[in-house]
C-alpha atoms as a PDB file:
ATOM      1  CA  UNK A   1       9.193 -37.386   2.918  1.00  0.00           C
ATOM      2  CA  UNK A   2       6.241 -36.430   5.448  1.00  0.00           C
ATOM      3  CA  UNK A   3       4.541 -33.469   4.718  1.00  0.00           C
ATOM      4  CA  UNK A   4       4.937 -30.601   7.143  1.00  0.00           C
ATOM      5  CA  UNK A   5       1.694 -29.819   9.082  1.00  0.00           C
ATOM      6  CA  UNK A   6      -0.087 -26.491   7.910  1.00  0.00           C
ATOM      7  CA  UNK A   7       1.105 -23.568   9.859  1.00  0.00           C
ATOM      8  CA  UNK A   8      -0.831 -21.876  12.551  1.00  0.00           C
ATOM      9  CA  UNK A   9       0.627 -18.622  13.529  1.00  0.00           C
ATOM     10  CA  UNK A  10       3.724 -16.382  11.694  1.00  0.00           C
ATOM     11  CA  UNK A  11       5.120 -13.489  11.851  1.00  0.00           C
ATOM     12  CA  UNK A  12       3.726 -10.458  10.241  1.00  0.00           C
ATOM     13  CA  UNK A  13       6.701  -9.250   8.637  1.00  0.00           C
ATOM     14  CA  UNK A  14       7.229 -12.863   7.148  1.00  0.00           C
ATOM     15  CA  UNK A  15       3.826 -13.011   5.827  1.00  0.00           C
ATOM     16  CA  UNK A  16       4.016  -9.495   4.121  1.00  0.00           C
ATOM     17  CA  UNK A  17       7.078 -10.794   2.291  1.00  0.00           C
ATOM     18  CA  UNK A  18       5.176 -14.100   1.100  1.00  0.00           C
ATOM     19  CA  UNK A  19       1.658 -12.628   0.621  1.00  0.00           C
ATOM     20  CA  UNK A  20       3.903  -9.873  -1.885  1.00  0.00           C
ATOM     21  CA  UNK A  21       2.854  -7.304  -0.537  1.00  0.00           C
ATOM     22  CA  UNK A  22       6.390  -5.576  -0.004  1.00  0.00           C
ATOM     23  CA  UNK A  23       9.110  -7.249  -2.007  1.00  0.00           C
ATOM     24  CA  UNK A  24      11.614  -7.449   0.852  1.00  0.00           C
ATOM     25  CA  UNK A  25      10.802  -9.059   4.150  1.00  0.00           C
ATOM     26  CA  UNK A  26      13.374  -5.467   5.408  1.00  0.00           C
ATOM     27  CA  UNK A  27      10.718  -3.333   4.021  1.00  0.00           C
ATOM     28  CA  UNK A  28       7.562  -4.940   5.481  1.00  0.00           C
ATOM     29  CA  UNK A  29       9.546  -4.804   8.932  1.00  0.00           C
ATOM     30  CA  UNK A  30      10.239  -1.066   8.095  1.00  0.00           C
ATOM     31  CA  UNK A  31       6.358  -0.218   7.626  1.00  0.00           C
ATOM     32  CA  UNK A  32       5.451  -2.161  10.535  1.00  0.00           C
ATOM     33  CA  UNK A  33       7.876  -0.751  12.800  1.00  0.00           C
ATOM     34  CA  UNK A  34       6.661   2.911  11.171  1.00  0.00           C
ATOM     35  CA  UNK A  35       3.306   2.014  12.706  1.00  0.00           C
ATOM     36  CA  UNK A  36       1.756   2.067   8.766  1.00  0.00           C
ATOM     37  CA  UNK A  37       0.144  -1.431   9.987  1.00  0.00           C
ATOM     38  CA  UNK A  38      -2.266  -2.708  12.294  1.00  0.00           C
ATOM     39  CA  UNK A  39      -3.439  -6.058  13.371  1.00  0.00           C
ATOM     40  CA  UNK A  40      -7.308  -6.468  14.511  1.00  0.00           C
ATOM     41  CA  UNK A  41      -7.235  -2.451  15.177  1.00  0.00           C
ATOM     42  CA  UNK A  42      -3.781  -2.817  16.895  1.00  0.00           C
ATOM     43  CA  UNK A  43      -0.330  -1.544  15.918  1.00  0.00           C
ATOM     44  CA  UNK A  44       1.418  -3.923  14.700  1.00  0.00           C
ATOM     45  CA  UNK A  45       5.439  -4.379  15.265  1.00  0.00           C
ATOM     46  CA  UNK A  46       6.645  -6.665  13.008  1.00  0.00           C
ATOM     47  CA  UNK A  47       7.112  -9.822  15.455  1.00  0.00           C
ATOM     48  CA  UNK A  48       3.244  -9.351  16.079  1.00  0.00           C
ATOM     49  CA  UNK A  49       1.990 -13.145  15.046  1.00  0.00           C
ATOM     50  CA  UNK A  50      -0.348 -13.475  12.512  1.00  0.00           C
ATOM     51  CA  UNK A  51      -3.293 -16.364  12.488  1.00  0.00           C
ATOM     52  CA  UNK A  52      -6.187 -17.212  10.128  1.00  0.00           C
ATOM     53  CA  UNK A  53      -8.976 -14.589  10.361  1.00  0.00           C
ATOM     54  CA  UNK A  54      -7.123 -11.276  11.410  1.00  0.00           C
ATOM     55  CA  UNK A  55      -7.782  -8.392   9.588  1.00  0.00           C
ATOM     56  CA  UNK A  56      -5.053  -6.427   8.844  1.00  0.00           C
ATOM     57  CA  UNK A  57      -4.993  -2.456   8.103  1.00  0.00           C
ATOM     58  CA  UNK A  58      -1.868  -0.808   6.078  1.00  0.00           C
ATOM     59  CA  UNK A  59      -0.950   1.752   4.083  1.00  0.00           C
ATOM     60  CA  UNK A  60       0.498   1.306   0.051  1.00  0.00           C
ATOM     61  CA  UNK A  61       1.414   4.859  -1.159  1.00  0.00           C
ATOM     62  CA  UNK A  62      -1.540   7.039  -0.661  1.00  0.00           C
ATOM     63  CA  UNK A  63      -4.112   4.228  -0.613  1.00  0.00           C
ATOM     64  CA  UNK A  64      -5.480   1.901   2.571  1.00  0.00           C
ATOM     65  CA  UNK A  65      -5.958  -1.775   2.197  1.00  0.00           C
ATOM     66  CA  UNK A  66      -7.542  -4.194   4.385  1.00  0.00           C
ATOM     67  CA  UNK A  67      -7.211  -7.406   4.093  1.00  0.00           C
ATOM     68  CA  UNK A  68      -8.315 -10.688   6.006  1.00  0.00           C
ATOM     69  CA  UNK A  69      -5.734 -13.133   6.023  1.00  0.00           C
ATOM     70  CA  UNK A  70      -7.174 -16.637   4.558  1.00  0.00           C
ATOM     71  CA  UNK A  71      -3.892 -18.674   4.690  1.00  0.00           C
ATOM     72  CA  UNK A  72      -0.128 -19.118   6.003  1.00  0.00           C
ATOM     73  CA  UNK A  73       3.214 -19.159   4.213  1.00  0.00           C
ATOM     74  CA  UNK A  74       6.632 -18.631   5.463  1.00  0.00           C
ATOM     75  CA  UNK A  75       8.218 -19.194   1.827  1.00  0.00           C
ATOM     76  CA  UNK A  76       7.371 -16.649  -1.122  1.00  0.00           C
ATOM     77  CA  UNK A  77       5.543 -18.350  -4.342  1.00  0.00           C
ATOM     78  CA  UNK A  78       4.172 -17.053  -7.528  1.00  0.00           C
ATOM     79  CA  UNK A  79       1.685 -14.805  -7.630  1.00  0.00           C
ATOM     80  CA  UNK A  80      -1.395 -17.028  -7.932  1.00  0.00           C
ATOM     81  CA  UNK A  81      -0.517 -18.254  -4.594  1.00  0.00           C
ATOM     82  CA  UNK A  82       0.343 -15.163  -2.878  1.00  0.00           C
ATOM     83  CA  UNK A  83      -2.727 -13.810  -3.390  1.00  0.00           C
ATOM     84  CA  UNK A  84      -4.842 -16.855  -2.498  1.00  0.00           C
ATOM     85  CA  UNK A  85      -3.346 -16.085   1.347  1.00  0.00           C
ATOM     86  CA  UNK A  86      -5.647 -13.028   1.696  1.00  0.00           C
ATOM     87  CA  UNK A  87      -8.742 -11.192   0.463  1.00  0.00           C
ATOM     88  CA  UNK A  88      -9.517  -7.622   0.504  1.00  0.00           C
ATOM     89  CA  UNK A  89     -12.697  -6.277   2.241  1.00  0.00           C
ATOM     90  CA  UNK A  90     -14.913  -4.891  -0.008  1.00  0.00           C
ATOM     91  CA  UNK A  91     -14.828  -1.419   1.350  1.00  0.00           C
ATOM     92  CA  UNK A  92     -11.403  -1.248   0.610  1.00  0.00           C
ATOM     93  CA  UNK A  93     -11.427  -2.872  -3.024  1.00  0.00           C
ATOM     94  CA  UNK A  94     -13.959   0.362  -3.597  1.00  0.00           C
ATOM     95  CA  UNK A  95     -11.923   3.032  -1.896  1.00  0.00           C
ATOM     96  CA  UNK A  96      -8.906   1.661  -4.143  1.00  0.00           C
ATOM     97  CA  UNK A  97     -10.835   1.837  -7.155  1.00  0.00           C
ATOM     98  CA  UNK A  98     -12.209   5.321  -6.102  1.00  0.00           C
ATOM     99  CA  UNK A  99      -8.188   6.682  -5.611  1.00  0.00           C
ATOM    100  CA  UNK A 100      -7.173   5.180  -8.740  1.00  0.00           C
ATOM    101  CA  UNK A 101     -10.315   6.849 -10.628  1.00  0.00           C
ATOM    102  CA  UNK A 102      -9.186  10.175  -8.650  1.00  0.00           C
ATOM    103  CA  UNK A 103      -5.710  10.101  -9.854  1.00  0.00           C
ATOM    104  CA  UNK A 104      -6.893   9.523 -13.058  1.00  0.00           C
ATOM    105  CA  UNK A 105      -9.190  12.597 -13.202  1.00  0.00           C
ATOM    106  CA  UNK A 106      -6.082  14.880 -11.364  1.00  0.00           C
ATOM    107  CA  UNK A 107      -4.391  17.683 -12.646  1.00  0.00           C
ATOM    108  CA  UNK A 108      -2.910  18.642 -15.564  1.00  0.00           C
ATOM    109  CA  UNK A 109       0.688  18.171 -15.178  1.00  0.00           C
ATOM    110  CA  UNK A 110       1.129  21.099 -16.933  1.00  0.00           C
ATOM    111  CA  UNK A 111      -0.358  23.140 -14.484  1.00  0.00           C
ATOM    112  CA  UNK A 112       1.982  22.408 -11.687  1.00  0.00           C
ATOM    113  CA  UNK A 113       5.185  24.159 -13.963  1.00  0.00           C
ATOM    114  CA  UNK A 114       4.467  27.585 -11.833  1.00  0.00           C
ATOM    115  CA  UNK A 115       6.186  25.811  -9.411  1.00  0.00           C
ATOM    116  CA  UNK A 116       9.562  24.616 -11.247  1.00  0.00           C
ATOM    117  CA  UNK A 117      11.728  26.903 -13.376  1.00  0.00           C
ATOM    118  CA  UNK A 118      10.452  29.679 -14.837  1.00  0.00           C
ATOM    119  CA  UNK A 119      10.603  29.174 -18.712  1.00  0.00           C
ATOM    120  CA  UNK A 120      11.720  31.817 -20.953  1.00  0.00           C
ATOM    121  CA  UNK A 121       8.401  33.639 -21.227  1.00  0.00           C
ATOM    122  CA  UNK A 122       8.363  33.550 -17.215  1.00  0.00           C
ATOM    123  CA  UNK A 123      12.115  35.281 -16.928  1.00  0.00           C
ATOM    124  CA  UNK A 124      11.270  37.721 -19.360  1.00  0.00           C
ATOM    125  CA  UNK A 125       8.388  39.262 -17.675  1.00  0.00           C
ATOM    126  CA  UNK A 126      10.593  38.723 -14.174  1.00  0.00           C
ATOM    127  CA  UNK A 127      12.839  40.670 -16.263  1.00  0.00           C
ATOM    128  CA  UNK A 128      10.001  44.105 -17.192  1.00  0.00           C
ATOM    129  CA  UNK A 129       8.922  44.039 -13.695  1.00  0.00           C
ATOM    130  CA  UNK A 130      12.113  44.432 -12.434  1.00  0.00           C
ATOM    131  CA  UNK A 131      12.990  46.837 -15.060  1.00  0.00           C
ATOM    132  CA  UNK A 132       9.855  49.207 -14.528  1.00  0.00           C
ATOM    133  CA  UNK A 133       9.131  48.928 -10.709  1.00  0.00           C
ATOM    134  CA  UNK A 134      10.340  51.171  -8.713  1.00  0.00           C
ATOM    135  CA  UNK A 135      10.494  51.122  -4.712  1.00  0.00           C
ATOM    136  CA  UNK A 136       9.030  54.129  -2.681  1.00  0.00           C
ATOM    137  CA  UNK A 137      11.363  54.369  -0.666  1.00  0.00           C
ATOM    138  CA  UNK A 138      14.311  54.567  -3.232  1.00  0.00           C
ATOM    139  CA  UNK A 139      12.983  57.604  -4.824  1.00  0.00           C
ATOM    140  CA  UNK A 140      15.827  59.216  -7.326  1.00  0.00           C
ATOM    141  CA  UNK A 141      19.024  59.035  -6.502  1.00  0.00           C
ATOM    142  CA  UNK A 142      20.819  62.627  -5.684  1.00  0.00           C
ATOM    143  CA  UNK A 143      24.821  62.722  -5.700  1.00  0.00           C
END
């Protein structure tokens, strides 16, 4: 069986899928289409054909990747392989590392609860304030 001659140009979309970086070839169409991803500084649709050497810009979540693409595939392999069709600048391997170190050092999730349900102790000062506070304007009532 002759071997089939190395590929020279495919679809972004396609090579999203294989390079597993989205795991459906819908979703890397959906980000592309979004305008999350550009080609050489470009928007990118997701028909826009990809070649050894383009640097591609997109967005995972709250963190920006570039990546230069080393290699070709239209099928999707193991892992190993997928990640043999690209490298990552180094800028962006750093700004990754500095988001992940970020989210490390965030809040305390406790901290965010003011915004959710009150809890008990909440409702029951809700509760006195309502009791005690009286409006100006309401003054006592006279029948």
């Amino acid at each position: 069986m002759p071997e089939k001659p190395p590929l020279e140009r495919l679809r972004l979309d396609k090579w999203l899928w294989a390079a597993r970086l989205y795991k459906t070839r819908a979703q890397a169409a959906e980000e592309a289409g979004l305008g999350r991803i550009s080609v050489n500084g470009q928007p990118a649709k997701p028909a826009r054909e990809l070649k050894p050497g383009d640097l591609l810009t997109l967005r995972q979540g709250p963190v920006l990747r570039e990546l230069q693409v080393l290699g070709l595939s239209a099928v999707r392999g193991p892992a190993p392989v997928a990640q043999a069709l690209y490298a990552e600048t180094p800028q962006s391997v750093a700004a990754r590392e500095a988001a992940a170190a970020r989210r490390r050092m965030g809040v305390e999730p406790a901290d965010t609860l003011a915004h959710g349900r009150p809890t008990k102790r909440d409702r029951r000062q809700i509760a006195d304030w309502q009791r005690w506070s009286v409006s100006l304007d309401e003054g006592p009532s006279r029948s």
